[in-house]
N, C-alpha and C. Protein backbone atom coordinates (compact mmCIF):
# COMPACT_ATOMS: atom_id res chain seq x y z
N UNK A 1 -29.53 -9.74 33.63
CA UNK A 1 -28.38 -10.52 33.21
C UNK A 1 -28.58 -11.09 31.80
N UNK A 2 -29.81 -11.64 31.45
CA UNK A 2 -30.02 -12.45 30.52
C UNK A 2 -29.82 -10.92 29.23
N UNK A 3 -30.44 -9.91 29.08
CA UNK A 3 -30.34 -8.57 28.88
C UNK A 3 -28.74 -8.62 27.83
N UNK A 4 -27.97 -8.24 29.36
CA UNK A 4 -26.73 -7.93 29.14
C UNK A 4 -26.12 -9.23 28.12
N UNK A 5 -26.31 -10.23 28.30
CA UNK A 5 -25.54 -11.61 27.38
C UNK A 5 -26.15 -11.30 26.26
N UNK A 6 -27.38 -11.10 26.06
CA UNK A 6 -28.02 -10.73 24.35
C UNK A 6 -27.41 -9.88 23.67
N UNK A 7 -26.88 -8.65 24.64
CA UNK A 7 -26.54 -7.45 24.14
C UNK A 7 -25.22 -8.05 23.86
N UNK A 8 -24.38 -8.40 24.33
CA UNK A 8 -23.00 -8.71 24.46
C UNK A 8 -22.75 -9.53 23.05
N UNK A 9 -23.38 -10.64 22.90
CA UNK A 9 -23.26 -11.70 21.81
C UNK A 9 -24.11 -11.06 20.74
N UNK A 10 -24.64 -9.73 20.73
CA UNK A 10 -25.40 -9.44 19.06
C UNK A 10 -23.98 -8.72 18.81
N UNK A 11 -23.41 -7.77 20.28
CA UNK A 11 -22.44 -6.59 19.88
C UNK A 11 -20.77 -7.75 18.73
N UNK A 12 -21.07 -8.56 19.82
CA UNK A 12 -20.02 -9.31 19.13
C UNK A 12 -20.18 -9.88 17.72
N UNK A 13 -21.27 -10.31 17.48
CA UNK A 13 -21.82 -10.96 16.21
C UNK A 13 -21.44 -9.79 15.11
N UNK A 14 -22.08 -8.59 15.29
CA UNK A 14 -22.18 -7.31 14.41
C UNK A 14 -20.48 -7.17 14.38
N UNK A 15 -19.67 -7.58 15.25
CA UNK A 15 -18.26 -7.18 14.83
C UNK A 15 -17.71 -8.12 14.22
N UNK A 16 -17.81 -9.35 14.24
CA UNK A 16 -17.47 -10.33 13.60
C UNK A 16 -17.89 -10.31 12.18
N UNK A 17 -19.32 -10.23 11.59
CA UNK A 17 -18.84 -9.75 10.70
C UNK A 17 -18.95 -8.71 9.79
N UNK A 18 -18.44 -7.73 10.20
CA UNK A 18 -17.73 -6.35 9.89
C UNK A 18 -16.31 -6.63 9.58
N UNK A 19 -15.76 -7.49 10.81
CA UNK A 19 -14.30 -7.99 10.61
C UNK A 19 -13.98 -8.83 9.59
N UNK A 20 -14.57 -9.87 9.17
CA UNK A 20 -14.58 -11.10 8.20
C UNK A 20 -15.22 -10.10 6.69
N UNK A 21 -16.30 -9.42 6.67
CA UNK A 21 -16.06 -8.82 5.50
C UNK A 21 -15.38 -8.20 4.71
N UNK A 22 -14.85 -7.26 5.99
CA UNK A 22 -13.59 -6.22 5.65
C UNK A 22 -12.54 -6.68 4.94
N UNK A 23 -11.99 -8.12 5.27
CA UNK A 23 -11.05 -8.48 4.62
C UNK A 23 -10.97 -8.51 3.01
N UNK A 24 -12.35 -8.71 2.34
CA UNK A 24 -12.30 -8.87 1.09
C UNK A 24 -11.86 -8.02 0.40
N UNK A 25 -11.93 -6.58 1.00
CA UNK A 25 -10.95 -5.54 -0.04
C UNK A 25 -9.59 -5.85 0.09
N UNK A 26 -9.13 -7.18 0.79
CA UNK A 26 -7.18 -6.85 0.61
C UNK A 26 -7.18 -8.34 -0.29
N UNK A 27 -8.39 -8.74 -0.81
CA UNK A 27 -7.89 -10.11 -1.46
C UNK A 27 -8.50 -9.40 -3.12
N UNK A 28 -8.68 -8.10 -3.46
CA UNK A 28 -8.39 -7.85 -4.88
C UNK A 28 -7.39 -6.28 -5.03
N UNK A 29 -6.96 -6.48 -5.98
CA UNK A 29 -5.86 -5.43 -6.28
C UNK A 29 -6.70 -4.13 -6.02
N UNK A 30 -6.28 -3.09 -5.23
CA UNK A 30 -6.62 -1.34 -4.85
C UNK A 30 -8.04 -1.98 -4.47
N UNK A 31 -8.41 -2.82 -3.24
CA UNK A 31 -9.83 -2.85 -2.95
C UNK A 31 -9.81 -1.91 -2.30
N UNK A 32 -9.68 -0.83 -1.30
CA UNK A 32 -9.25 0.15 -0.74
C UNK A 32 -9.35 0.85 -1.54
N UNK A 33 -9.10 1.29 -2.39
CA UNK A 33 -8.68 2.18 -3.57
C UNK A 33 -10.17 2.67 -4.58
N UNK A 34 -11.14 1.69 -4.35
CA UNK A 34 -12.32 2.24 -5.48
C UNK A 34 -13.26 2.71 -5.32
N UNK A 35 -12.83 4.16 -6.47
CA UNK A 35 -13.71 5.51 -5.49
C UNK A 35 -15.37 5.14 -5.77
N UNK A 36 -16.11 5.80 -5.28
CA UNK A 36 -17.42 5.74 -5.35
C UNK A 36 -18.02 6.47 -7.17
N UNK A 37 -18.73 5.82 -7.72
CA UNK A 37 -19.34 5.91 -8.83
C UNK A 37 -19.76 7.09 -9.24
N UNK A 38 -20.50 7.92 -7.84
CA UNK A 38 -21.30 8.71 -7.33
C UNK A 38 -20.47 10.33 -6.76
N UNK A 39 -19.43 9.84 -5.96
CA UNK A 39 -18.82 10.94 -6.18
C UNK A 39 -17.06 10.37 -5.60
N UNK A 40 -16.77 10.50 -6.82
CA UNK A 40 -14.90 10.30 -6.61
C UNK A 40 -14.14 10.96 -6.01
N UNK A 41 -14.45 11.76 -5.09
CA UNK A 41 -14.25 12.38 -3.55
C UNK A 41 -13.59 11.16 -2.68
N UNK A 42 -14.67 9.89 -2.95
CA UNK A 42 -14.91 8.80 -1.73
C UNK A 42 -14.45 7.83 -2.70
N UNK A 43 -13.59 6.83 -1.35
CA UNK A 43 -14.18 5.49 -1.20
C UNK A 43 -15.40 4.39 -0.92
N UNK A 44 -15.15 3.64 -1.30
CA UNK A 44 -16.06 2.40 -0.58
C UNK A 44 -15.33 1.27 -0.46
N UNK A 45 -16.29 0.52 0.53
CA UNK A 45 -15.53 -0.65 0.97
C UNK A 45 -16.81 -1.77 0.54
N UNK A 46 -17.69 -1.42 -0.11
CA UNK A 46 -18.82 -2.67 -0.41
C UNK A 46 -18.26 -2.73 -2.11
N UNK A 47 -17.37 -3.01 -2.56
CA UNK A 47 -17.04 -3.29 -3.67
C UNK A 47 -17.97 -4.55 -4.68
N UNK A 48 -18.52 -5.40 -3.58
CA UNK A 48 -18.97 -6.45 -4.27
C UNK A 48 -20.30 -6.42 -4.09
N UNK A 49 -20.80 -5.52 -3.05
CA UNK A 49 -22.49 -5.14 -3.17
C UNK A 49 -22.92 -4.05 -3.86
N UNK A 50 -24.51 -4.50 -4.03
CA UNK A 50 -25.04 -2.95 -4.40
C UNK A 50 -25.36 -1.64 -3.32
N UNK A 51 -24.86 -2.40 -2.36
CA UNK A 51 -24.25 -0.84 -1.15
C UNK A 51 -23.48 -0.55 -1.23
N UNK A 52 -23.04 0.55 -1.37
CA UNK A 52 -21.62 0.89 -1.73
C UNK A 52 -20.61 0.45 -0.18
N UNK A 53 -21.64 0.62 1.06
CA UNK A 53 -21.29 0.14 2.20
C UNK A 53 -20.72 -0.83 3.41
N UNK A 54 -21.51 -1.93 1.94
CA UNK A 54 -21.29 -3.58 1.97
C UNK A 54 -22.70 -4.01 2.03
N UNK A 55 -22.41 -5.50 2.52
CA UNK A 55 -23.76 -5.70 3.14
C UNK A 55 -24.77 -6.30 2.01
N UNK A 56 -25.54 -6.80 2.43
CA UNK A 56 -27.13 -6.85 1.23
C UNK A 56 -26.56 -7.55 -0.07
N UNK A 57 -27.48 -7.31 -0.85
CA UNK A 57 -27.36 -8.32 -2.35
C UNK A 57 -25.81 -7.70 -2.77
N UNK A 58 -25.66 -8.93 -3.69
CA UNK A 58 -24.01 -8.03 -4.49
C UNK A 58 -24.70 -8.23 -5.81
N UNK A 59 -23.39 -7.11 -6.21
CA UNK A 59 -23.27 -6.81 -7.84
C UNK A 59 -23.22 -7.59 -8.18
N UNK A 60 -23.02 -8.09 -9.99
CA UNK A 60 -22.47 -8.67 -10.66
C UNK A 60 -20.67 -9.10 -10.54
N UNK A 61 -19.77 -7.87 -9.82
CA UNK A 61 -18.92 -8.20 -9.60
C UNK A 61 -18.51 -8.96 -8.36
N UNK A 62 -19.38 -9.02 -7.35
CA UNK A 62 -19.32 -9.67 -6.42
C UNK A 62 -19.99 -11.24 -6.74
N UNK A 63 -21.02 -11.29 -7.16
CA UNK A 63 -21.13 -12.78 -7.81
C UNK A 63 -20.06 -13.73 -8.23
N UNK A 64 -19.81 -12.68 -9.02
CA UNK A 64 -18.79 -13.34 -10.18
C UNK A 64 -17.11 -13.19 -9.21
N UNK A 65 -16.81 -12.80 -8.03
CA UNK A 65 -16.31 -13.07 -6.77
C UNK A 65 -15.84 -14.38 -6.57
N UNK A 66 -17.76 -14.44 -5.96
CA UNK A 66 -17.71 -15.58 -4.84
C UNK A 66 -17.75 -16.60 -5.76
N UNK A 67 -18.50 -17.01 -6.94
CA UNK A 67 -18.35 -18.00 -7.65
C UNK A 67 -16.73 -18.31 -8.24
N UNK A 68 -15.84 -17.47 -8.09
CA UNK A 68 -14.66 -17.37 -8.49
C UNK A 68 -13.48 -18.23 -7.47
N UNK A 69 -14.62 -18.67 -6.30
CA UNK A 69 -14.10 -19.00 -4.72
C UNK A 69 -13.15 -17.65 -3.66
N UNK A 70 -13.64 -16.65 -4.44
CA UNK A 70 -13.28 -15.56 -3.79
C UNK A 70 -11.55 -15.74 -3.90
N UNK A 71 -11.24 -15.58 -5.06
CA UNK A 71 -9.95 -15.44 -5.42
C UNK A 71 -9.28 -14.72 -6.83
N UNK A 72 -8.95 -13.68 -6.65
CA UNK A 72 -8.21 -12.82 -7.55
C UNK A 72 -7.37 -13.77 -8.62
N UNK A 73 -7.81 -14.14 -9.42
CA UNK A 73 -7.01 -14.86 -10.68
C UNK A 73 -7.11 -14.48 -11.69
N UNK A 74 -6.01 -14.43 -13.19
CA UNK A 74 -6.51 -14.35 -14.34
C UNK A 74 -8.11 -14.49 -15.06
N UNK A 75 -8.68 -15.77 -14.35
CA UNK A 75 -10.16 -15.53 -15.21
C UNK A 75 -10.96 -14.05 -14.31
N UNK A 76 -10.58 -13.89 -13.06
CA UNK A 76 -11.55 -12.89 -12.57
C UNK A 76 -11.38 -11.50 -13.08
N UNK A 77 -9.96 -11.49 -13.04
CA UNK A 77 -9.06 -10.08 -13.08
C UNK A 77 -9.42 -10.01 -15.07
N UNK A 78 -9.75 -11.11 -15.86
CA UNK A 78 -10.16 -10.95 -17.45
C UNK A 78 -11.32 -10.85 -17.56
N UNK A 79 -12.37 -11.05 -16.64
CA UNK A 79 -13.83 -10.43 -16.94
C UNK A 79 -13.96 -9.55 -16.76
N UNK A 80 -15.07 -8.88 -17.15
CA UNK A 80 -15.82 -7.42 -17.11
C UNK A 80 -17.17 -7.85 -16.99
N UNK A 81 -17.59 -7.65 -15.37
CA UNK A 81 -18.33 -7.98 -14.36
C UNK A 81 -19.93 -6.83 -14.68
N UNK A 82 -19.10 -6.17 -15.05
CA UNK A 82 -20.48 -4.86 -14.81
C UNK A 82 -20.79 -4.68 -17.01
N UNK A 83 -19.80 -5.38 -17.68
CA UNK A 83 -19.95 -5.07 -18.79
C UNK A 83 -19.81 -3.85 -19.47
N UNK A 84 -18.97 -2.74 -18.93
CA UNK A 84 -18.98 -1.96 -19.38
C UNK A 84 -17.62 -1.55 -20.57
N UNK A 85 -17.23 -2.74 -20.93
CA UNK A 85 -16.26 -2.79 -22.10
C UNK A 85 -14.37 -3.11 -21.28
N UNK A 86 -14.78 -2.49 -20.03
CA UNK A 86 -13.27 -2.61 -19.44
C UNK A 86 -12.85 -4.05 -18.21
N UNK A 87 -12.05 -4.53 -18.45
CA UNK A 87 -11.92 -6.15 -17.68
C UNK A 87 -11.84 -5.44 -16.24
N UNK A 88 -11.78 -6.46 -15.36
CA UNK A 88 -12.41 -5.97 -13.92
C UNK A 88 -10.69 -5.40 -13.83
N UNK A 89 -9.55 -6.65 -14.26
CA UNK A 89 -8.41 -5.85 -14.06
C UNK A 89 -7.79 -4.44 -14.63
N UNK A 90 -8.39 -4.10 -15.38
CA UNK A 90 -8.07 -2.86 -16.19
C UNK A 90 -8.69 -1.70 -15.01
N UNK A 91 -10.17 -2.31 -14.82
CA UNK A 91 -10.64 -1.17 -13.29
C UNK A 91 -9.73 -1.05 -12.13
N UNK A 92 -9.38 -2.06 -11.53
CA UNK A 92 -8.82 -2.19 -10.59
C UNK A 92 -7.59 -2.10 -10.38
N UNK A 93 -7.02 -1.56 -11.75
CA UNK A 93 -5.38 -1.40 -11.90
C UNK A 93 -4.37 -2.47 -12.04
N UNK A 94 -5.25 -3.87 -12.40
CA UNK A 94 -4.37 -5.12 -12.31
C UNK A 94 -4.02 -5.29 -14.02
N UNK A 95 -3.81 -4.14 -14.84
CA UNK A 95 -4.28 -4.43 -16.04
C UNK A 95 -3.72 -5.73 -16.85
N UNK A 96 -2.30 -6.37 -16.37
CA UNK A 96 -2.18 -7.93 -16.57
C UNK A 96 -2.13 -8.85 -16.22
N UNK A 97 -3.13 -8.53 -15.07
CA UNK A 97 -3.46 -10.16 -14.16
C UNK A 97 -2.20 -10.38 -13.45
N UNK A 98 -1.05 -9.39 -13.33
CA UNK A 98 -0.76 -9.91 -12.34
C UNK A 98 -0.05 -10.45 -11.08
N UNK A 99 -1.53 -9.30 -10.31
CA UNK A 99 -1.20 -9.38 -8.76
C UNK A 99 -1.91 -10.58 -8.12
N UNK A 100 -1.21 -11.08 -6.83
CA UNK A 100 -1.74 -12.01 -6.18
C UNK A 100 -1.69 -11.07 -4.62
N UNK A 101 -2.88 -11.79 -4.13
CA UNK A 101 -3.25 -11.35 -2.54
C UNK A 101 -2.28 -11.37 -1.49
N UNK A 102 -1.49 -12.74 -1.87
CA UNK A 102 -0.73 -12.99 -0.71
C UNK A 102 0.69 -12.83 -0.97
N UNK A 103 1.06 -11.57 -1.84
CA UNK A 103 2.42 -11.93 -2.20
C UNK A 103 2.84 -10.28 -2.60
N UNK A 104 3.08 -9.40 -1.58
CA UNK A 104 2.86 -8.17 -1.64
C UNK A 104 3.71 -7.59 -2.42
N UNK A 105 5.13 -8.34 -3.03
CA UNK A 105 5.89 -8.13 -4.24
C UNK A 105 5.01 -8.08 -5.79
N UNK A 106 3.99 -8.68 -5.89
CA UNK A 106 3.29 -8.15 -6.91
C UNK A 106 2.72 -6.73 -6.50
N UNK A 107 2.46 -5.77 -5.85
CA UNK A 107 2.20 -4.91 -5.74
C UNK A 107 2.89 -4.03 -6.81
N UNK A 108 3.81 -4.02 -6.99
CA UNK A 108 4.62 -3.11 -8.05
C UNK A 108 4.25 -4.02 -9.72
N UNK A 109 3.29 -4.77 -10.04
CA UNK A 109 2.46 -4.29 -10.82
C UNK A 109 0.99 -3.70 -11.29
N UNK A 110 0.96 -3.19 -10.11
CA UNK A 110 -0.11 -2.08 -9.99
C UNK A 110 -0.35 -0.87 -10.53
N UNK A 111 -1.14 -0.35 -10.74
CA UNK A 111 -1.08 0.96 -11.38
C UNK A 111 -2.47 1.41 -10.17
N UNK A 112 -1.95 2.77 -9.90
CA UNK A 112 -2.98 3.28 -8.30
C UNK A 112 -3.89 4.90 -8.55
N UNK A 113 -3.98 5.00 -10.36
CA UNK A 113 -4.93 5.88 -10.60
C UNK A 113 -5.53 5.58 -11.67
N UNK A 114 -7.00 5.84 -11.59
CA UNK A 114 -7.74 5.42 -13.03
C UNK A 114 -8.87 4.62 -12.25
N UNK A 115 -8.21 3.90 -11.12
CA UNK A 115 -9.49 2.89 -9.94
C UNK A 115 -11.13 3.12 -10.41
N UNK A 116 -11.68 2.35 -11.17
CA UNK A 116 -12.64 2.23 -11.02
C UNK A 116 -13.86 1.52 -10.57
N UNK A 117 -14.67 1.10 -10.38
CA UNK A 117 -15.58 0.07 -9.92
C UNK A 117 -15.83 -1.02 -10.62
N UNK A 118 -15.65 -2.30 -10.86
CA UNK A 118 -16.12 -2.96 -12.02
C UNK A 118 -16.76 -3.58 -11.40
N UNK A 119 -17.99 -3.51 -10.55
CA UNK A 119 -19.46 -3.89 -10.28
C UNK A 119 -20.19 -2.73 -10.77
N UNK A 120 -20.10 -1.37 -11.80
CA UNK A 120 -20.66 -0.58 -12.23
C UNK A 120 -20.21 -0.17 -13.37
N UNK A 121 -21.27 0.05 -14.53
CA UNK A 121 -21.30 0.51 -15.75
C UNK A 121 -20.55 2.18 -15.71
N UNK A 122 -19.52 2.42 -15.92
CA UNK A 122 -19.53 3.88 -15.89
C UNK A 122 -19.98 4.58 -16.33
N UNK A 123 -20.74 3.81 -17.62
CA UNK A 123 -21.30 4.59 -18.72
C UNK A 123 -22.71 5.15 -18.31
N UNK A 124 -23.10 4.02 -17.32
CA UNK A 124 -24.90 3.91 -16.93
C UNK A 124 -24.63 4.25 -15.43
N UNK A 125 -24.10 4.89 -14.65
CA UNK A 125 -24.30 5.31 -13.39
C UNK A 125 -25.55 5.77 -12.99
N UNK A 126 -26.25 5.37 -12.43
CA UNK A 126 -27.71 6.02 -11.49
C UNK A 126 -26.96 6.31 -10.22
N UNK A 127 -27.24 7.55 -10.34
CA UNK A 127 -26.74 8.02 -8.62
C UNK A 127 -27.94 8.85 -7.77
């Protein structure tokens, strides 16, 4: 019995957060949307780690995230996180700041090709 409750409350733990992470790709513009560095075939959903998977240490763009209070705004969407000359909104298709998370009428200023990563140098990819 004791067995089964361990198993039960890790299975739940591991979904919880899977569930609570997941959300962070719908609180920046095309989080869904940014293909892998490595091969633009794929997505990823670890946008803000150095797993492309999630999980583990984050990028620079994920830092610069959570210090942001994990909110898509003009200062986040005007940095360039990975430094590779392009603002995180220009990667992410927000190129003028502006979409908001909770207001799905900004969606139509989006642009939904070009998606790139701005937790990665495009220039300096190690794959």
């Amino acid at each position: 019995m004791e067995k089964l409750l361990c198993y039960t409350l890790f299975l739940l733990g591991v979904f919880y957060e899977l569930n609570c992470f997941q959300t962070y790709v719908t609180l920046i513009p095309n989080g869904s949307n940014v293909t892998d560095p490595c091969n633009a075939d794929k997505t990823i959903s670890g946008v803000g780690h150095l797993n492309s998977n999630g999980g583990g240490d984050r990028n620079q763009f994920g830092l610069d995230f959570a210090s942001n209070d994990r909110v898509w705004n003009s200062t986040l969407c005007n940095m360039d996180s990975d430094n590779d000359g392009i603002t995180n909104g220009a990667e992410l298709g927000d190129v003028n700041c502006l979409w908001v998370a909770s207001d799905a009428t900004t969606d139509q200023y989006l642009t939904y090709t070009g998606i790139t990563h701005p937790g990665v140098d495009q220039n300096n990819v190690q794959c």
